[in-house]
N, C-alpha and C. Protein backbone atom coordinates (compact mmCIF):
# COMPACT_ATOMS: atom_id res chain seq x y z
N UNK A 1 22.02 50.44 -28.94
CA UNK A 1 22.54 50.47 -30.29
C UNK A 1 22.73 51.93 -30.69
N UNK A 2 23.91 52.40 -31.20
CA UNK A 2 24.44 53.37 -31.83
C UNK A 2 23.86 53.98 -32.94
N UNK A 3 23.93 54.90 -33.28
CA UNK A 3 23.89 55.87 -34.48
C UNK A 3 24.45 55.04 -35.82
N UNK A 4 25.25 54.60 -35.70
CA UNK A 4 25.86 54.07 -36.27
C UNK A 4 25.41 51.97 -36.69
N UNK A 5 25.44 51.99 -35.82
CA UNK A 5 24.66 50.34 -35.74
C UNK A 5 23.17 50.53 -36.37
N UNK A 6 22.81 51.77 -36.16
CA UNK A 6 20.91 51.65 -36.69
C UNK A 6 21.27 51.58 -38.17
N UNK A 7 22.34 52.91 -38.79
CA UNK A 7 22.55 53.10 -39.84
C UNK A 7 22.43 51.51 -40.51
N UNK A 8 23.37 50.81 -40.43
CA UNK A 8 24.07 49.68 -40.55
C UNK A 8 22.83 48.74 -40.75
N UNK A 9 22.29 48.34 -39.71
CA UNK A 9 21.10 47.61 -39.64
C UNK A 9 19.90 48.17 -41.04
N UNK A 10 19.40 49.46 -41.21
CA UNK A 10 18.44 49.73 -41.62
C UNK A 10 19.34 49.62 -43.48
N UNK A 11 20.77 49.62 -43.72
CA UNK A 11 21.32 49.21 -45.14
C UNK A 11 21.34 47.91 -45.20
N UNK A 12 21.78 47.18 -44.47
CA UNK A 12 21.46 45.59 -44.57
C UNK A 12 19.83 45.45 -44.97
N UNK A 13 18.96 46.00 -44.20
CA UNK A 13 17.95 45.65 -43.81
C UNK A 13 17.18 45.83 -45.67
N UNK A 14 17.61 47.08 -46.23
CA UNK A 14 17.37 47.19 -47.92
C UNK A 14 18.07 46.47 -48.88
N UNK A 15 19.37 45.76 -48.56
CA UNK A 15 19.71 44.49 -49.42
C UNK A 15 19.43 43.46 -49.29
N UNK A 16 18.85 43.34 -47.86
CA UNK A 16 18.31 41.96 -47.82
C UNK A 16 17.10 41.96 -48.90
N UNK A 17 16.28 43.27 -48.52
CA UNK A 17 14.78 43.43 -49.14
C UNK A 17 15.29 43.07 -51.08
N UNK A 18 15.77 43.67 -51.12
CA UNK A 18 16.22 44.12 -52.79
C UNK A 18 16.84 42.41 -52.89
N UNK A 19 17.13 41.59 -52.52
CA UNK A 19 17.88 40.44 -52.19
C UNK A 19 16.61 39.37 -52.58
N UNK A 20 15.61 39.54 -51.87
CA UNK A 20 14.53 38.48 -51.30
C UNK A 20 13.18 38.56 -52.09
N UNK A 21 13.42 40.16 -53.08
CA UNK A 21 12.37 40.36 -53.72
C UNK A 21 12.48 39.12 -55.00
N UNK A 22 13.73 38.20 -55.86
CA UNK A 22 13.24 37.54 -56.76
C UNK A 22 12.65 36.13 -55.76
N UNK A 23 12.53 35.95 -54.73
CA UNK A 23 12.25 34.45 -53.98
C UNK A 23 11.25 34.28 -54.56
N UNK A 24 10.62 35.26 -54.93
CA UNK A 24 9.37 35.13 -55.49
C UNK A 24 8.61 33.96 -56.74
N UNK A 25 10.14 34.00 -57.61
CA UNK A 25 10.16 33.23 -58.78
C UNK A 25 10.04 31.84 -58.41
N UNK A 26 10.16 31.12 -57.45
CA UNK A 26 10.11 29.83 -57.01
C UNK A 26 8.47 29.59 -57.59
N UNK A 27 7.84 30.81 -57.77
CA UNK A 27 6.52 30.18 -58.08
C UNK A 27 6.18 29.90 -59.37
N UNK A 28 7.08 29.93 -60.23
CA UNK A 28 6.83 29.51 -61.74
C UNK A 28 7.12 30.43 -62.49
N UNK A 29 6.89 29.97 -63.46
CA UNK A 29 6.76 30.48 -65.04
C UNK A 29 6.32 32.15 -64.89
N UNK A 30 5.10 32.49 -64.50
CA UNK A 30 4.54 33.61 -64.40
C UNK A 30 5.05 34.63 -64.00
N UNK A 31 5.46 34.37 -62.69
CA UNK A 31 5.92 35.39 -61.85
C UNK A 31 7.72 35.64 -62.35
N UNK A 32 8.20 34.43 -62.89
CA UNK A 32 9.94 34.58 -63.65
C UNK A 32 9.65 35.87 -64.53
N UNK A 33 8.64 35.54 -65.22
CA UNK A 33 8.54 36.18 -66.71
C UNK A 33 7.80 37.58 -65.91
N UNK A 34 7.18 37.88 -65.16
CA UNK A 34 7.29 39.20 -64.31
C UNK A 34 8.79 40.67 -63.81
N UNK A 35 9.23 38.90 -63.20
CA UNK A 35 10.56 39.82 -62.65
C UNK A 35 11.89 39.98 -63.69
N UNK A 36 11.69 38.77 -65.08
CA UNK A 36 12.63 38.94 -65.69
C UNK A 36 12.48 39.50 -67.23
N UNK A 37 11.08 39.44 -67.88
CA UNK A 37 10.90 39.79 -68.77
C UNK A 37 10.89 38.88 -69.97
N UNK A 38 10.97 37.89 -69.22
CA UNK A 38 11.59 36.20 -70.28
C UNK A 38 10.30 35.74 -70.33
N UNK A 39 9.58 34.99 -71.19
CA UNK A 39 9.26 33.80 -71.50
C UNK A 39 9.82 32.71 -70.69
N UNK A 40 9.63 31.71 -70.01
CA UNK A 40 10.16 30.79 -69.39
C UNK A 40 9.37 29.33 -69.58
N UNK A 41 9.43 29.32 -70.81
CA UNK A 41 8.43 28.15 -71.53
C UNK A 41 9.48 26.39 -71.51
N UNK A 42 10.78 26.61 -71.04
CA UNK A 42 11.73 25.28 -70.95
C UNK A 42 11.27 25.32 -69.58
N UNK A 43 11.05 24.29 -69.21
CA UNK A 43 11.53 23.51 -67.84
C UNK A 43 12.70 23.48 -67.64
N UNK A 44 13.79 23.24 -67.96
CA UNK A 44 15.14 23.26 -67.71
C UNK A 44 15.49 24.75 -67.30
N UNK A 45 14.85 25.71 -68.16
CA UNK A 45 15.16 27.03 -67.96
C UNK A 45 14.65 27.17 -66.76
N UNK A 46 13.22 27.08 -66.25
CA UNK A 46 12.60 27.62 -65.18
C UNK A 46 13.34 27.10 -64.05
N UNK A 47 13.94 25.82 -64.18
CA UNK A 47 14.63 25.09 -62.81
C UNK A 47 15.49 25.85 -62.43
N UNK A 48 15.98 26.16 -63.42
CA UNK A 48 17.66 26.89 -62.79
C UNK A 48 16.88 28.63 -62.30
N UNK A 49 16.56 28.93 -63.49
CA UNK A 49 15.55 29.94 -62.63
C UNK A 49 15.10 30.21 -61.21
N UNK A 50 14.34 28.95 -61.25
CA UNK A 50 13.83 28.87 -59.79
C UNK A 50 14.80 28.37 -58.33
N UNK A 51 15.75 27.83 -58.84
CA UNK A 51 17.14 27.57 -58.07
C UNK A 51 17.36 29.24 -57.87
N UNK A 52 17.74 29.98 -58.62
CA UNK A 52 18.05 31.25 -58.54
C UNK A 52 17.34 31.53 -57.34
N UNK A 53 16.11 31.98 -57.90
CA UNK A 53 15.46 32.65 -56.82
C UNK A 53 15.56 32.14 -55.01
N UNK A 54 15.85 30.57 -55.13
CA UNK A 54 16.18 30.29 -53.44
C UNK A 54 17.00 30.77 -53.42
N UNK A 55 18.17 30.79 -54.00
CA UNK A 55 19.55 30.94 -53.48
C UNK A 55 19.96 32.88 -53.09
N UNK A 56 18.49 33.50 -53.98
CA UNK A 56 19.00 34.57 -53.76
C UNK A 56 17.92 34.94 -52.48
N UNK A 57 16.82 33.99 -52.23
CA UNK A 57 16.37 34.02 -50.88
C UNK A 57 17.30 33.70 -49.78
N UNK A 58 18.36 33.16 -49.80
CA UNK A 58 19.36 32.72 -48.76
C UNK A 58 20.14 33.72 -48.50
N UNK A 59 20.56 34.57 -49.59
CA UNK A 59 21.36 35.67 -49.36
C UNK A 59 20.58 36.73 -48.57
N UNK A 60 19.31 36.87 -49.07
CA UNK A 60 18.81 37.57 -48.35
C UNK A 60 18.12 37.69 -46.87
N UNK A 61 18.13 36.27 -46.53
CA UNK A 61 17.91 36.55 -45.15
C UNK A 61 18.99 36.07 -44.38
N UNK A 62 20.24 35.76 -45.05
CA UNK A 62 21.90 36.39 -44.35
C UNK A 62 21.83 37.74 -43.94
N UNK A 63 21.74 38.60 -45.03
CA UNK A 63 21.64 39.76 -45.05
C UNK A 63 20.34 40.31 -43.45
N UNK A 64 19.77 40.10 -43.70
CA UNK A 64 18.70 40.03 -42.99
C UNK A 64 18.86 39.41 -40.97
N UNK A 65 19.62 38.57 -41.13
CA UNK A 65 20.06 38.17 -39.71
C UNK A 65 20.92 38.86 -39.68
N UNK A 66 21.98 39.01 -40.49
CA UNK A 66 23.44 40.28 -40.63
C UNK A 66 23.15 41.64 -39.92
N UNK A 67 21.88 42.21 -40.18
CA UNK A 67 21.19 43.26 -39.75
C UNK A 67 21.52 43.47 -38.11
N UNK A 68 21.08 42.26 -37.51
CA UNK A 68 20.73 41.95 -36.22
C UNK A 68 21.85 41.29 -35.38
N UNK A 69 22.54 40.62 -36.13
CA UNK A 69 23.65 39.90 -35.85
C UNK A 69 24.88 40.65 -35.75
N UNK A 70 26.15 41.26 -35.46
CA UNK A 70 27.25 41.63 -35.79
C UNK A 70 28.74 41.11 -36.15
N UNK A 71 28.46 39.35 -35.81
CA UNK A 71 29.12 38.72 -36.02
C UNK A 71 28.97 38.19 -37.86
N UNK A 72 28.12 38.37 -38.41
CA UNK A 72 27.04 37.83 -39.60
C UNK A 72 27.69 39.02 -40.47
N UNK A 73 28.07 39.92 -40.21
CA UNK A 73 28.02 41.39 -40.89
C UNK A 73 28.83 41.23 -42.09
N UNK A 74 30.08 41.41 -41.76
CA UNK A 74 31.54 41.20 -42.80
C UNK A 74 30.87 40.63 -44.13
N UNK A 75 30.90 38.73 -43.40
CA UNK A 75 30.27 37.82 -44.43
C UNK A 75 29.29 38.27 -45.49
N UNK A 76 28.33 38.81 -44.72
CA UNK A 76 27.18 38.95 -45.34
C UNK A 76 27.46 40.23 -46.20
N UNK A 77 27.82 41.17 -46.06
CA UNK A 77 28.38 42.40 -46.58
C UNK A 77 28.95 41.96 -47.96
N UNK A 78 30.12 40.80 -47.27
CA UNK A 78 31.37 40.75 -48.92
C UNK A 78 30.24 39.51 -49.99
N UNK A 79 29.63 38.45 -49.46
CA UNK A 79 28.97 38.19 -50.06
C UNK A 79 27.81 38.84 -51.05
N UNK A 80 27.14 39.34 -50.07
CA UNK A 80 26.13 40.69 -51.26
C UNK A 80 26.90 41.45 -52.07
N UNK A 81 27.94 41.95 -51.93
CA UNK A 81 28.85 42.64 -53.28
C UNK A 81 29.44 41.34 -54.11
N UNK A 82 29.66 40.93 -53.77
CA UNK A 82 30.19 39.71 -54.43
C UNK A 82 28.91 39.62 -55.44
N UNK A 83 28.12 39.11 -55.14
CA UNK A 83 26.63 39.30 -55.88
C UNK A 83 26.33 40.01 -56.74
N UNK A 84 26.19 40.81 -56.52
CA UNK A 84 25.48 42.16 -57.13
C UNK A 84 26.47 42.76 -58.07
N UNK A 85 27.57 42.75 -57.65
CA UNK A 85 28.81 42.88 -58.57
C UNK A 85 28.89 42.18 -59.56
N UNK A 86 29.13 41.03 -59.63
CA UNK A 86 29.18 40.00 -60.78
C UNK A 86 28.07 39.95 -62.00
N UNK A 87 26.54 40.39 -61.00
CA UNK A 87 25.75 40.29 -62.11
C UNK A 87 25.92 41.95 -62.78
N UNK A 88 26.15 42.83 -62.00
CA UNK A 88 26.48 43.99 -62.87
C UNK A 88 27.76 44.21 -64.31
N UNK A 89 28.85 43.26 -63.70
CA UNK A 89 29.40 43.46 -64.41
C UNK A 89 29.33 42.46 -66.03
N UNK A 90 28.36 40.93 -65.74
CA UNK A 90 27.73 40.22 -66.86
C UNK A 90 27.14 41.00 -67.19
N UNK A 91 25.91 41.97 -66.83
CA UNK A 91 24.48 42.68 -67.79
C UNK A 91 25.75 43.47 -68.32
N UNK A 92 26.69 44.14 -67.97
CA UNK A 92 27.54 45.09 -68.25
C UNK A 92 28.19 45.07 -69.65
N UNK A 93 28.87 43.87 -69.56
CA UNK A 93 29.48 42.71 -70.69
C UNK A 93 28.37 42.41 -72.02
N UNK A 94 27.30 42.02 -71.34
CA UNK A 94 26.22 42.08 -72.17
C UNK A 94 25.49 42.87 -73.15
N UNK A 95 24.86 43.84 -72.16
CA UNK A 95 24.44 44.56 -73.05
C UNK A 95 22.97 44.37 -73.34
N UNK A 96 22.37 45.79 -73.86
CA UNK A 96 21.09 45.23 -74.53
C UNK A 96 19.76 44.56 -73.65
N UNK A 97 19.49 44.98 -72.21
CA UNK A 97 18.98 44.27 -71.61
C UNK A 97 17.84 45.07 -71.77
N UNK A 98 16.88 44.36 -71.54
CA UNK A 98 15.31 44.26 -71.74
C UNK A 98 15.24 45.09 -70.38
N UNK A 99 13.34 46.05 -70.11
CA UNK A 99 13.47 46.65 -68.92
C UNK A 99 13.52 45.99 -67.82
N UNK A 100 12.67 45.18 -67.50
CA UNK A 100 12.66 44.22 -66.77
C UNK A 100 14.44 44.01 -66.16
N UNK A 101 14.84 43.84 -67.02
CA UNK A 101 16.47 43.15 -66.33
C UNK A 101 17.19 45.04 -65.96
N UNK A 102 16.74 45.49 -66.55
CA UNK A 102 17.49 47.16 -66.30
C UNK A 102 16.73 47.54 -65.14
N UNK A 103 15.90 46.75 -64.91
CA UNK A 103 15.30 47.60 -63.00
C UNK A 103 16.08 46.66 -62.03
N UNK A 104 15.98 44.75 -62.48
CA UNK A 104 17.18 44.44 -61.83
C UNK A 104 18.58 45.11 -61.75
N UNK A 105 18.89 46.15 -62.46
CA UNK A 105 20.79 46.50 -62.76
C UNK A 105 20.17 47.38 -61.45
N UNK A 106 19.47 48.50 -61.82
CA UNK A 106 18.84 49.59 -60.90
C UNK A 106 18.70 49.48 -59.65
N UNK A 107 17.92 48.06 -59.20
CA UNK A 107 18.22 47.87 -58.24
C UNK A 107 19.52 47.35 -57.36
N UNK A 108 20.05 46.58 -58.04
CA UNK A 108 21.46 46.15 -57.51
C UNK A 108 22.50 47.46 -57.87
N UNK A 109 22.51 48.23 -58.15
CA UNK A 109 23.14 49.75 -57.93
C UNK A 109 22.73 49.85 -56.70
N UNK A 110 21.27 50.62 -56.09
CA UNK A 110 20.71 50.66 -54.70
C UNK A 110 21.17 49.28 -53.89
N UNK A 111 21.76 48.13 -53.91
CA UNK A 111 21.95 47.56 -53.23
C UNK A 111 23.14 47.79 -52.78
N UNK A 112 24.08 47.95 -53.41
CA UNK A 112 25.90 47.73 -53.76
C UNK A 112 25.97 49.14 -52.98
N UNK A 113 25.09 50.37 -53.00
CA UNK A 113 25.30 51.62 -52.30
C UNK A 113 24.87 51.33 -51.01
N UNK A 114 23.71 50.74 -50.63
CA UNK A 114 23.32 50.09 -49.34
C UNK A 114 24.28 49.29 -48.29
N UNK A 115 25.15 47.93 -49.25
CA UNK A 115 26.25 47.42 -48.85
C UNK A 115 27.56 48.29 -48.38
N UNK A 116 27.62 49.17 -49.10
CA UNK A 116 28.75 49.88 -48.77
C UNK A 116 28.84 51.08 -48.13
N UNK A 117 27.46 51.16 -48.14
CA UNK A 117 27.43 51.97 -46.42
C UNK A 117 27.59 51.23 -45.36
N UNK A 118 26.98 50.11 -45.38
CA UNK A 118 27.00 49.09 -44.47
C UNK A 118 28.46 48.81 -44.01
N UNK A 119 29.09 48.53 -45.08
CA UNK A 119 31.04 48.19 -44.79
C UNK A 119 31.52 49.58 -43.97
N UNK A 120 30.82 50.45 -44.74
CA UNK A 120 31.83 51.80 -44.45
C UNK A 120 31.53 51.82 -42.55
N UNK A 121 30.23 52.34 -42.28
CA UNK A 121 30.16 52.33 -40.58
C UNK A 121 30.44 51.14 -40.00
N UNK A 122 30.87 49.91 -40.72
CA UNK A 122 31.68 48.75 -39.92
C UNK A 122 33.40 48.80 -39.62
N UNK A 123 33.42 49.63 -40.53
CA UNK A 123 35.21 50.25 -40.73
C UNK A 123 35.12 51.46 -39.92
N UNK A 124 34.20 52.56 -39.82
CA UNK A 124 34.65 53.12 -39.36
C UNK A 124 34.59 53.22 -37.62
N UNK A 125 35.58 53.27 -37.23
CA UNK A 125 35.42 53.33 -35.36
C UNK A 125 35.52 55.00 -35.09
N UNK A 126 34.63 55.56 -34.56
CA UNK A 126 34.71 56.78 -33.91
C UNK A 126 35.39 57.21 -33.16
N UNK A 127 37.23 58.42 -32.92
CA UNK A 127 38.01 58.11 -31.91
C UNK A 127 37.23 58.25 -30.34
């Protein structure tokens, strides 16, 4: 593996992380209101909540096989911006976010720079 492939691997390897850190929320109420700063006193709220958090466990260990995989890469790449993008540009739209959700923006900045290093040494071929 290349100079270039480690690069690649070790930026995947921090969006997956930054990716896999809310899976956490699957564990309730407590740990939501940790990572998000919410109260999560509806059940209805916490479900979708906790849906969240798998789904952003799935991305992240795409990301995560993506690392290792080179066929996985692209996908996993345009998907995580796809991601991270959208919610930047809702908090964006929004506004007004509590800290809690401003370390989520913070971190998905460090992700979206991670990703796109990742794209960039996949684009670039060395002559």
């Amino acid at each position: 593996m290349g100079a270039l492939e480690w690069l690649r691997a070790l930026a995947l390897g921090l969006a997956a992380l930054i990716h896999l850190l809310p899976l956490s929320g699957v564990l309730g109420g407590e740990r939501l209101q940790a990572l998000y700063g919410l109260r999560v006193d509806e059940p209805n709220l916490a479900l979708l909540l906790q849906h969240r958090a798998v789904l952003f466990g799935l991305l992240g260990l795409a990301l995560l096989i993506a690392a290792l995989r080179p066929t996985w890469q692209a996908p996993a790449i345009a998907a995580g911006l796809v991601s991270t993008l959208s919610f930047l540009l809702l908090a964006w739209s929004l506004g007004g976010l509590n800290p809690a959700l401003q370390r989520v923006v913070t971190a998905d900045i460090v992700a979206i720079a991670a990703l796109l290093l990742a794209a960039g040494t996949l684009l670039f071929r060395p002559a």
